[in-house]
PDB file of N, CA and C in Angstrom:
ATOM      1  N   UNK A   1      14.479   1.702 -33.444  1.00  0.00           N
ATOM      2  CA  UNK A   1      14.761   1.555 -32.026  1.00  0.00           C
ATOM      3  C   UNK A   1      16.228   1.902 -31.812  1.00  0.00           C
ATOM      4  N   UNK A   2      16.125   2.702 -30.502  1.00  0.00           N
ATOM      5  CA  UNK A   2      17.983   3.038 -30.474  1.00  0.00           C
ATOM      6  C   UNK A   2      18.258   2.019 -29.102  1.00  0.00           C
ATOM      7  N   UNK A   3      19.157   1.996 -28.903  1.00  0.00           N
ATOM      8  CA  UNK A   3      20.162   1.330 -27.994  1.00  0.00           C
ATOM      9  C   UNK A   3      20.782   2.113 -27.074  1.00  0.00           C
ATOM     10  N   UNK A   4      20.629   1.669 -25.499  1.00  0.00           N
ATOM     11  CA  UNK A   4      21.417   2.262 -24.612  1.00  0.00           C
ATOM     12  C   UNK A   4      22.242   1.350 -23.812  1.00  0.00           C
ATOM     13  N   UNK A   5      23.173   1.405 -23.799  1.00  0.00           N
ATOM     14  CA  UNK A   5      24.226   0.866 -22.548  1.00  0.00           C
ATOM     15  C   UNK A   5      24.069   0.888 -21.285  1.00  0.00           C
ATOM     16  N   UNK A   6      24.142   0.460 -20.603  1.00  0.00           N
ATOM     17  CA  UNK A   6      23.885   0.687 -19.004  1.00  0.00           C
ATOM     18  C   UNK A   6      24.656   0.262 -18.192  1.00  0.00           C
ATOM     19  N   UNK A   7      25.428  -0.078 -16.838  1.00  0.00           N
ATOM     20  CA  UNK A   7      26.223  -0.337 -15.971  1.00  0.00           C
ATOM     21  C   UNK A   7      25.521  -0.915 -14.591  1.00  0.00           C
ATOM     22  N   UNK A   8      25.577  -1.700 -14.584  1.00  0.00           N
ATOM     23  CA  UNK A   8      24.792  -1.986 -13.382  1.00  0.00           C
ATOM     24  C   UNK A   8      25.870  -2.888 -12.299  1.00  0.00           C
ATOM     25  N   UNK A   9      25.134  -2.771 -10.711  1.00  0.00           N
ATOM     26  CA  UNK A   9      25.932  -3.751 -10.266  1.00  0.00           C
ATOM     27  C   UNK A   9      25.623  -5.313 -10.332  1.00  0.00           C
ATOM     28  N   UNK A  10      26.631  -6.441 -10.046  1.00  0.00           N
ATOM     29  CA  UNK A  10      26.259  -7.538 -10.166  1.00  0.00           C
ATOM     30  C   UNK A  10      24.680  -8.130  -9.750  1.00  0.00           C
ATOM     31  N   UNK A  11      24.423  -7.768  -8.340  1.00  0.00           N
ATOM     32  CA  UNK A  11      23.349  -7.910  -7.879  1.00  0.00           C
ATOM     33  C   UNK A  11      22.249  -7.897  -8.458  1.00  0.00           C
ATOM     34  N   UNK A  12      22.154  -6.583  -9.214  1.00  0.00           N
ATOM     35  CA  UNK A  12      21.077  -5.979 -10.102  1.00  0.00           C
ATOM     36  C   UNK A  12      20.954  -6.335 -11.372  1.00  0.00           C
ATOM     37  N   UNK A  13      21.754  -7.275 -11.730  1.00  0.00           N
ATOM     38  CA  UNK A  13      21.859  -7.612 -12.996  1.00  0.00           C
ATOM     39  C   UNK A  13      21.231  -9.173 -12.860  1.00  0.00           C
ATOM     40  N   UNK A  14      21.611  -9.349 -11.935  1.00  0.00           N
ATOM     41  CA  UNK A  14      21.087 -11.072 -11.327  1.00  0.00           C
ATOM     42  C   UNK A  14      19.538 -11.203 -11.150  1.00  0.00           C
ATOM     43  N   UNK A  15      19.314 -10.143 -10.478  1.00  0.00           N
ATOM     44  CA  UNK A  15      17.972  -9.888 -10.347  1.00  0.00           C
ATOM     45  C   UNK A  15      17.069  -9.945 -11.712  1.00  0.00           C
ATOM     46  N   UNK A  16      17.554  -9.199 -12.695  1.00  0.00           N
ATOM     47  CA  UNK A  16      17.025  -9.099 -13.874  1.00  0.00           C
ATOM     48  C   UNK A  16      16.790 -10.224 -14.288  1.00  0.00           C
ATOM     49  N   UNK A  17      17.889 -11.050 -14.637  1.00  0.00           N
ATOM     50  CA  UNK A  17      18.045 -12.282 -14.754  1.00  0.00           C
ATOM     51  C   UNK A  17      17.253 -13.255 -14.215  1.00  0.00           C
ATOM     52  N   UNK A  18      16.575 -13.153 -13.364  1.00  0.00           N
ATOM     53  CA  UNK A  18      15.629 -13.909 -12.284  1.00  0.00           C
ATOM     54  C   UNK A  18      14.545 -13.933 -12.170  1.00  0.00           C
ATOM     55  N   UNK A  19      14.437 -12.587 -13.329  1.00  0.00           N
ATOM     56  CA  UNK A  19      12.832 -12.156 -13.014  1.00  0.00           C
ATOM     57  C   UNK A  19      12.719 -12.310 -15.021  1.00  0.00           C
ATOM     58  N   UNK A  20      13.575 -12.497 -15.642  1.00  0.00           N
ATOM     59  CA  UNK A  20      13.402 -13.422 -17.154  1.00  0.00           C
ATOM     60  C   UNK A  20      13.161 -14.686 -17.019  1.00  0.00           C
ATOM     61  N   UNK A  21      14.265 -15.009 -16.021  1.00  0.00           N
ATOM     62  CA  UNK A  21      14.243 -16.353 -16.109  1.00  0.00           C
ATOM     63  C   UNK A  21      12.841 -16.974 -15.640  1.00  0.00           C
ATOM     64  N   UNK A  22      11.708 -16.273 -14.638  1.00  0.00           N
ATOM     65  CA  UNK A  22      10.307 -16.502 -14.176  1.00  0.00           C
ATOM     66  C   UNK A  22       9.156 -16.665 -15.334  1.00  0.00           C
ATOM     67  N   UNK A  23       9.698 -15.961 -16.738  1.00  0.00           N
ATOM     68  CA  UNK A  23       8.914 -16.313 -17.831  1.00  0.00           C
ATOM     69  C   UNK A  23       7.726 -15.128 -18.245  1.00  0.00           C
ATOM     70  N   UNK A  24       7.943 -14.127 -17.262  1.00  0.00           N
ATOM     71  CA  UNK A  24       6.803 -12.606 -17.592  1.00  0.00           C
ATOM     72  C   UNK A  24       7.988 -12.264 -19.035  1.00  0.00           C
ATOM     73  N   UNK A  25       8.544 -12.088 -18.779  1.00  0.00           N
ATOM     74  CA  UNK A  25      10.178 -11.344 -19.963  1.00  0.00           C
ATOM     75  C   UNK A  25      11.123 -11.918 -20.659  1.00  0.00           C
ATOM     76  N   UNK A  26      10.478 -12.037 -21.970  1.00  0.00           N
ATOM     77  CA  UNK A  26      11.899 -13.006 -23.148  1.00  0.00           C
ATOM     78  C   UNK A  26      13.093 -12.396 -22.925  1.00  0.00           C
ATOM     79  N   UNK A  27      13.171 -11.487 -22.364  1.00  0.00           N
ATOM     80  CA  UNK A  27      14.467 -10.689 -22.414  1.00  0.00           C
ATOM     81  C   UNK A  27      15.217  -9.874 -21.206  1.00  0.00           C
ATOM     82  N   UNK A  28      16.279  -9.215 -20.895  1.00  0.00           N
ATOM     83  CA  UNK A  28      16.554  -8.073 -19.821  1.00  0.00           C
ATOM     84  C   UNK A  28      16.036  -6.932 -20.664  1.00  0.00           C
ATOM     85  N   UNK A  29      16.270  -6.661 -22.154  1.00  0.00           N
ATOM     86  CA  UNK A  29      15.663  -5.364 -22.383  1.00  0.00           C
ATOM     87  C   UNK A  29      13.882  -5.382 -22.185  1.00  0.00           C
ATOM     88  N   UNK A  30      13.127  -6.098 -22.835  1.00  0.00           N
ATOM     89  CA  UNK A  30      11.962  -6.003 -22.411  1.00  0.00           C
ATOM     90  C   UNK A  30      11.613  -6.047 -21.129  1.00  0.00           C
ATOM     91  N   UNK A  31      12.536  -6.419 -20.290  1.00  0.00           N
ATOM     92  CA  UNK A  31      12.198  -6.321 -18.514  1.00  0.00           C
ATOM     93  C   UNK A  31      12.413  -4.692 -18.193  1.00  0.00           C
ATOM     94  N   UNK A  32      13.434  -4.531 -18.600  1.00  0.00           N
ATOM     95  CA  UNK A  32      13.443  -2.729 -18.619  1.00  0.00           C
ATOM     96  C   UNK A  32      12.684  -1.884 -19.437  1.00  0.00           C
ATOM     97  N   UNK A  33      12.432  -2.058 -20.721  1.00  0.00           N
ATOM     98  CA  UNK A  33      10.760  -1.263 -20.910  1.00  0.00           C
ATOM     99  C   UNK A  33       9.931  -1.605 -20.316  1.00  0.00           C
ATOM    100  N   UNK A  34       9.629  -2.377 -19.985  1.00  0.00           N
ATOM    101  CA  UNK A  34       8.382  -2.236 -19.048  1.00  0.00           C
ATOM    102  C   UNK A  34       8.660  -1.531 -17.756  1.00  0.00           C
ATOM    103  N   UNK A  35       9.400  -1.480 -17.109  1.00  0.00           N
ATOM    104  CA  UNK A  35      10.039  -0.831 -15.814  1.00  0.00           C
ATOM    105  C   UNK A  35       9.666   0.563 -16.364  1.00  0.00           C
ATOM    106  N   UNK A  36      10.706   0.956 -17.360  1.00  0.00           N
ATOM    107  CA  UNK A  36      10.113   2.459 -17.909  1.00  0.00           C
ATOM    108  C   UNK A  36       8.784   2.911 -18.433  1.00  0.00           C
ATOM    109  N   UNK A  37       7.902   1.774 -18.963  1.00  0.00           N
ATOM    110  CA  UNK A  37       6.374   2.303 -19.219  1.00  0.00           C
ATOM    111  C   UNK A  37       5.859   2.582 -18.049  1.00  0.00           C
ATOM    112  N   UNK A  38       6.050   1.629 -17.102  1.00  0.00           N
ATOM    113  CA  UNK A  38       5.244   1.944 -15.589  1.00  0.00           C
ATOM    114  C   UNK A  38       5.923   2.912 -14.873  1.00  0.00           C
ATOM    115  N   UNK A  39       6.965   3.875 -15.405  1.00  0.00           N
ATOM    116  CA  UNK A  39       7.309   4.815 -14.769  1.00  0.00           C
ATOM    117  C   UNK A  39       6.974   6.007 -15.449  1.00  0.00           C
ATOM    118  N   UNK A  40       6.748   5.790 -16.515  1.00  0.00           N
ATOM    119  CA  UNK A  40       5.939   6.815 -17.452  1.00  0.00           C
ATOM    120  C   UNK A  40       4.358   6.827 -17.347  1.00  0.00           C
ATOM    121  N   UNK A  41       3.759   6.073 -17.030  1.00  0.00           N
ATOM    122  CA  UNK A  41       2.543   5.755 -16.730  1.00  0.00           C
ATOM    123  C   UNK A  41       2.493   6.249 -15.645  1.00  0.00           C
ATOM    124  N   UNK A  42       3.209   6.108 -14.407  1.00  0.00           N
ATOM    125  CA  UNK A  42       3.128   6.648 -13.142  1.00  0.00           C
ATOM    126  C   UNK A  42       3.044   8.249 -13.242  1.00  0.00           C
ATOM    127  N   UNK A  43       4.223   8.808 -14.179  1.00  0.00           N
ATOM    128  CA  UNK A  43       4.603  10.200 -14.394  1.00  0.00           C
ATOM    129  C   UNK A  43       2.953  10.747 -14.682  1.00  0.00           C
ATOM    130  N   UNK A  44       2.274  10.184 -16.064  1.00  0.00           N
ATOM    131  CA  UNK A  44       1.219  10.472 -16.536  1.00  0.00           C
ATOM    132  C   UNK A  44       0.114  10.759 -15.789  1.00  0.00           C
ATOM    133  N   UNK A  45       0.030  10.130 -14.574  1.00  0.00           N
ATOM    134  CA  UNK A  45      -1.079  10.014 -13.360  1.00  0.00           C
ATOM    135  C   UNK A  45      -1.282  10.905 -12.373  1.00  0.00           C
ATOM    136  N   UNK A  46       0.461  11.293 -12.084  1.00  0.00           N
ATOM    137  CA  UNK A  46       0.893  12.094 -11.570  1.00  0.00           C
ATOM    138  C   UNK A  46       0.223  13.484 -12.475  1.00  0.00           C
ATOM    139  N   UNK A  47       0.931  13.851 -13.357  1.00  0.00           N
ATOM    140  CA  UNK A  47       0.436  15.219 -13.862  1.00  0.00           C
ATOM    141  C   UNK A  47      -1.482  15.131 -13.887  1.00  0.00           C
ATOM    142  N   UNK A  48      -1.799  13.675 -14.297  1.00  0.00           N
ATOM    143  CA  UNK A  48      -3.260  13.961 -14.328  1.00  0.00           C
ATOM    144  C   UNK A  48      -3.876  14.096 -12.898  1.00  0.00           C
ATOM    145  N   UNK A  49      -3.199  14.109 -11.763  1.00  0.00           N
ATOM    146  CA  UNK A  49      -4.090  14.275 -10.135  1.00  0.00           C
ATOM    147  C   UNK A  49      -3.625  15.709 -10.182  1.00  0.00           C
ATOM    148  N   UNK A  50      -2.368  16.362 -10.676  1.00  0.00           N
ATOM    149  CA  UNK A  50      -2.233  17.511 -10.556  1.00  0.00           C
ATOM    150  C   UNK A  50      -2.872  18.182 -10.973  1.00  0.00           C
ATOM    151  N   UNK A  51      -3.359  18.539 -12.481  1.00  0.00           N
ATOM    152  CA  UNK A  51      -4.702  19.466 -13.220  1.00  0.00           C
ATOM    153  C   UNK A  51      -5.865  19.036 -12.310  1.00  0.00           C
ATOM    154  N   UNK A  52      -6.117  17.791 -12.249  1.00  0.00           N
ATOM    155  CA  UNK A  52      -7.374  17.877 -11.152  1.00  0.00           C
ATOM    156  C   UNK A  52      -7.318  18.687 -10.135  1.00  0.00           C
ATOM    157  N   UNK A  53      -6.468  18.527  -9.590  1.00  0.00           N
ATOM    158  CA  UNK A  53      -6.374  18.765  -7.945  1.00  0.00           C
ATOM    159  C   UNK A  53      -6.070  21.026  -8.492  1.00  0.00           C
ATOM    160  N   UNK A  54      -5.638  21.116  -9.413  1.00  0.00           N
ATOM    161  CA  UNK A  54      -5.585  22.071  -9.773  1.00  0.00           C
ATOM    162  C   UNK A  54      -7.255  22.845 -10.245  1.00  0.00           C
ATOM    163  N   UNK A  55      -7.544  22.216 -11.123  1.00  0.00           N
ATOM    164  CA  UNK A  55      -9.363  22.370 -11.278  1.00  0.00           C
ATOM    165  C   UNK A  55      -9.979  22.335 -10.116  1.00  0.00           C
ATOM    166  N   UNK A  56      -9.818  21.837  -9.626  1.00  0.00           N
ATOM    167  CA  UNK A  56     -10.313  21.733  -8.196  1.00  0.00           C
ATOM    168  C   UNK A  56     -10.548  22.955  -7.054  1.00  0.00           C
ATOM    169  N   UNK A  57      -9.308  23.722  -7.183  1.00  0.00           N
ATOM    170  CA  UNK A  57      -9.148  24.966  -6.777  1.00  0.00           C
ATOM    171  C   UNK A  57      -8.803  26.275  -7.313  1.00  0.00           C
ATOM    172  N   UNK A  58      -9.725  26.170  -8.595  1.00  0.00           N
ATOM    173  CA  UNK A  58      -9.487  26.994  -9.851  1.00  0.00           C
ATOM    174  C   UNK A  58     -10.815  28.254  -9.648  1.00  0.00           C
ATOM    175  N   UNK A  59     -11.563  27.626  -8.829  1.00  0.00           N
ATOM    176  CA  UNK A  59     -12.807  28.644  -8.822  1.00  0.00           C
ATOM    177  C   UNK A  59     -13.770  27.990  -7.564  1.00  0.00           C
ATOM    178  N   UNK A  60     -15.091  28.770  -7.940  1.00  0.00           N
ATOM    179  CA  UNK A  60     -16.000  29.025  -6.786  1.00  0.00           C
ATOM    180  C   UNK A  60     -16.632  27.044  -7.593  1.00  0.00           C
ATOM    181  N   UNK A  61     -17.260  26.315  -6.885  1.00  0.00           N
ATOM    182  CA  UNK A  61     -17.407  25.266  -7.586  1.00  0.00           C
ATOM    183  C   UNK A  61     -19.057  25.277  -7.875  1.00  0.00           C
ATOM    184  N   UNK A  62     -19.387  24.403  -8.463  1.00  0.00           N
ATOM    185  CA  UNK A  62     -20.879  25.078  -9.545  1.00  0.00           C
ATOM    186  C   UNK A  62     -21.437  22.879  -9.134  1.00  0.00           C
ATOM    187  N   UNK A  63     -22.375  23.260  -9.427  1.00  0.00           N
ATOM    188  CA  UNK A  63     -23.841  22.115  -9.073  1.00  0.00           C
ATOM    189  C   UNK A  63     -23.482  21.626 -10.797  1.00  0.00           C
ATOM    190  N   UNK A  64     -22.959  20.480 -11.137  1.00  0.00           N
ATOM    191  CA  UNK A  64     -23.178  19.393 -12.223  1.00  0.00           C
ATOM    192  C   UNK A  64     -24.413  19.392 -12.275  1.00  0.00           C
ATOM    193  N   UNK A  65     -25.015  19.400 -13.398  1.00  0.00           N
ATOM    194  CA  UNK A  65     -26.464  19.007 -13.661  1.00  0.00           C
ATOM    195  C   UNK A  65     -26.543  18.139 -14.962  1.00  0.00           C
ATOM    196  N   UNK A  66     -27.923  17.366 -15.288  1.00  0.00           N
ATOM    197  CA  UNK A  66     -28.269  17.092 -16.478  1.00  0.00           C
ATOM    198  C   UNK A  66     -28.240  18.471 -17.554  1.00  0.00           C
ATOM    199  N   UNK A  67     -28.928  19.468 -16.871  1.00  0.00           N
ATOM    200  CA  UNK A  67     -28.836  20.719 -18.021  1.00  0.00           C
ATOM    201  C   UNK A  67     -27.516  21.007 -18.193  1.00  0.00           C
ATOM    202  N   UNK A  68     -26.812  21.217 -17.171  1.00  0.00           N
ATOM    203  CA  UNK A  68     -25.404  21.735 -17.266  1.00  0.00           C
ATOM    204  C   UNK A  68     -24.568  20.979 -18.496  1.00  0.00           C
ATOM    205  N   UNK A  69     -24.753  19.474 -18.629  1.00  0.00           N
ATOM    206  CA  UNK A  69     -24.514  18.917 -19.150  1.00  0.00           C
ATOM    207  C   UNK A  69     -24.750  18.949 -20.940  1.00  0.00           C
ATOM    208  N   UNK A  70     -25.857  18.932 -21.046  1.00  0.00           N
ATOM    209  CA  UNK A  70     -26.698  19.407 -22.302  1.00  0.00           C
ATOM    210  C   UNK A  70     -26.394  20.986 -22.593  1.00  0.00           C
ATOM    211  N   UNK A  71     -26.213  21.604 -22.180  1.00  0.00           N
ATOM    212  CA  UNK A  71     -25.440  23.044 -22.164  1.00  0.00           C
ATOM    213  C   UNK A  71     -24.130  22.847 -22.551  1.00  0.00           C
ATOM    214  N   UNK A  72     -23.343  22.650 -22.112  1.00  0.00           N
ATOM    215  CA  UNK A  72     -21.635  22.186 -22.380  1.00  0.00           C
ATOM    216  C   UNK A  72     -21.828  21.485 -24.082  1.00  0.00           C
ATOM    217  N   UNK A  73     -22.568  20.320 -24.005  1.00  0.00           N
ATOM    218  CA  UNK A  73     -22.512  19.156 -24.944  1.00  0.00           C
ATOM    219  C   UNK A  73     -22.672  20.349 -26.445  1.00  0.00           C
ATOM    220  N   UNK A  74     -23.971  21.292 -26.118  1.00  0.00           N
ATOM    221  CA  UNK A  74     -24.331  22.749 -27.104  1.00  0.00           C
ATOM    222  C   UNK A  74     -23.222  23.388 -27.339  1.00  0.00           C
ATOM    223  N   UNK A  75     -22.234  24.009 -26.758  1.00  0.00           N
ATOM    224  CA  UNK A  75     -21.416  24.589 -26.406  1.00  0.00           C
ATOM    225  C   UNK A  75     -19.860  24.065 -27.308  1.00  0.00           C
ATOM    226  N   UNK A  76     -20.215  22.737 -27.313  1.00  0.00           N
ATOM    227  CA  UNK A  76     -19.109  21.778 -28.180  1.00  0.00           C
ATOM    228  C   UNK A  76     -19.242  21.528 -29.120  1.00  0.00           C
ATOM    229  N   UNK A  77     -20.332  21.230 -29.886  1.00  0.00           N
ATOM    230  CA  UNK A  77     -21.029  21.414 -30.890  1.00  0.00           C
ATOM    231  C   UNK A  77     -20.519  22.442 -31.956  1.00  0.00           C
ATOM    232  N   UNK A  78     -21.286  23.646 -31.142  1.00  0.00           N
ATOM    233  CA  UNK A  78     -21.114  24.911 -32.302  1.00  0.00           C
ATOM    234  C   UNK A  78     -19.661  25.128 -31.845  1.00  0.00           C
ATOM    235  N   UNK A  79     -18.811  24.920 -31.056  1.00  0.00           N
ATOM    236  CA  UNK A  79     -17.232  25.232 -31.087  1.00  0.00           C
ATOM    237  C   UNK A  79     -16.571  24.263 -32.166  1.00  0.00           C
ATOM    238  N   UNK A  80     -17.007  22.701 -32.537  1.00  0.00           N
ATOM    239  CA  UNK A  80     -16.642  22.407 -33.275  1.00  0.00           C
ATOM    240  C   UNK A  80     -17.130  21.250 -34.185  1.00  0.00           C
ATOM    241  N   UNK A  81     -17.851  21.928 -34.862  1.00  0.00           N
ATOM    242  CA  UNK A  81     -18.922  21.481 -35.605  1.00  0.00           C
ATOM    243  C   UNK A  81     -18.613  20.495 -36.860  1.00  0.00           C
ATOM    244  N   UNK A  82     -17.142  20.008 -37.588  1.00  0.00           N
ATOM    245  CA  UNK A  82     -16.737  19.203 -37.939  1.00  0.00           C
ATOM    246  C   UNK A  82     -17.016  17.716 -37.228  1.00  0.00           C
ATOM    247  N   UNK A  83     -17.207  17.774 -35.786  1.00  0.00           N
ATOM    248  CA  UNK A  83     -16.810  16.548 -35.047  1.00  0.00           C
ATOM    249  C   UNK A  83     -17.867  16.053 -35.045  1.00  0.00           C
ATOM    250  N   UNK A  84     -19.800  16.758 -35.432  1.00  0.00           N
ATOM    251  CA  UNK A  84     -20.862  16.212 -35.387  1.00  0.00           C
ATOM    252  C   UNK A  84     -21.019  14.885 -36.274  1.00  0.00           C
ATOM    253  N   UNK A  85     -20.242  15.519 -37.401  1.00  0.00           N
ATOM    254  CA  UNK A  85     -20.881  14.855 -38.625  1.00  0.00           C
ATOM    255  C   UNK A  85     -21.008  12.944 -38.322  1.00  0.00           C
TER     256      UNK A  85
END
């Protein structure tokens, strides 16, 4: 684990402090990873509505089916046929 320094103003530091002292966070650093997972998590969600929303308008759009399905599933198979076993 590395170490970062930070500067904050009083206010914001109090706050931290306030929201350890509530008992979710043994710590100010574990109050700030978590701040950064849920902003990385957010990031992650973000790019994943984007490829959707990108698939989405990637082509003419096609009828999901049970066959369609069983077709694809064939399709994955013989592409990678290690993963049956």
């Amino acid at each position: 684990m590395t170490t970062l320094n930070i500067s904050l103003p009083d206010a914001m530091r109090a706050f931290i402090d306030e929201e350890v002292a509530k008992g979710d966070y043994s710590t100010a650093s574990e109050y700030i990873r978590d701040l950064i997972r849920q902003a990385q998590k957010k990031a992650e969600e973000k790019k994943l509505e984007i490829m959707l929303l990108e698939g989405l308008d990637s082509g003419k759009p096609i009828e999901v089916t049970d066959e369609w399905w069983e077709q694809k599933r064939a399709q994955i198979m013989q592409r990678f046929p290690q993963k049956n076993k």
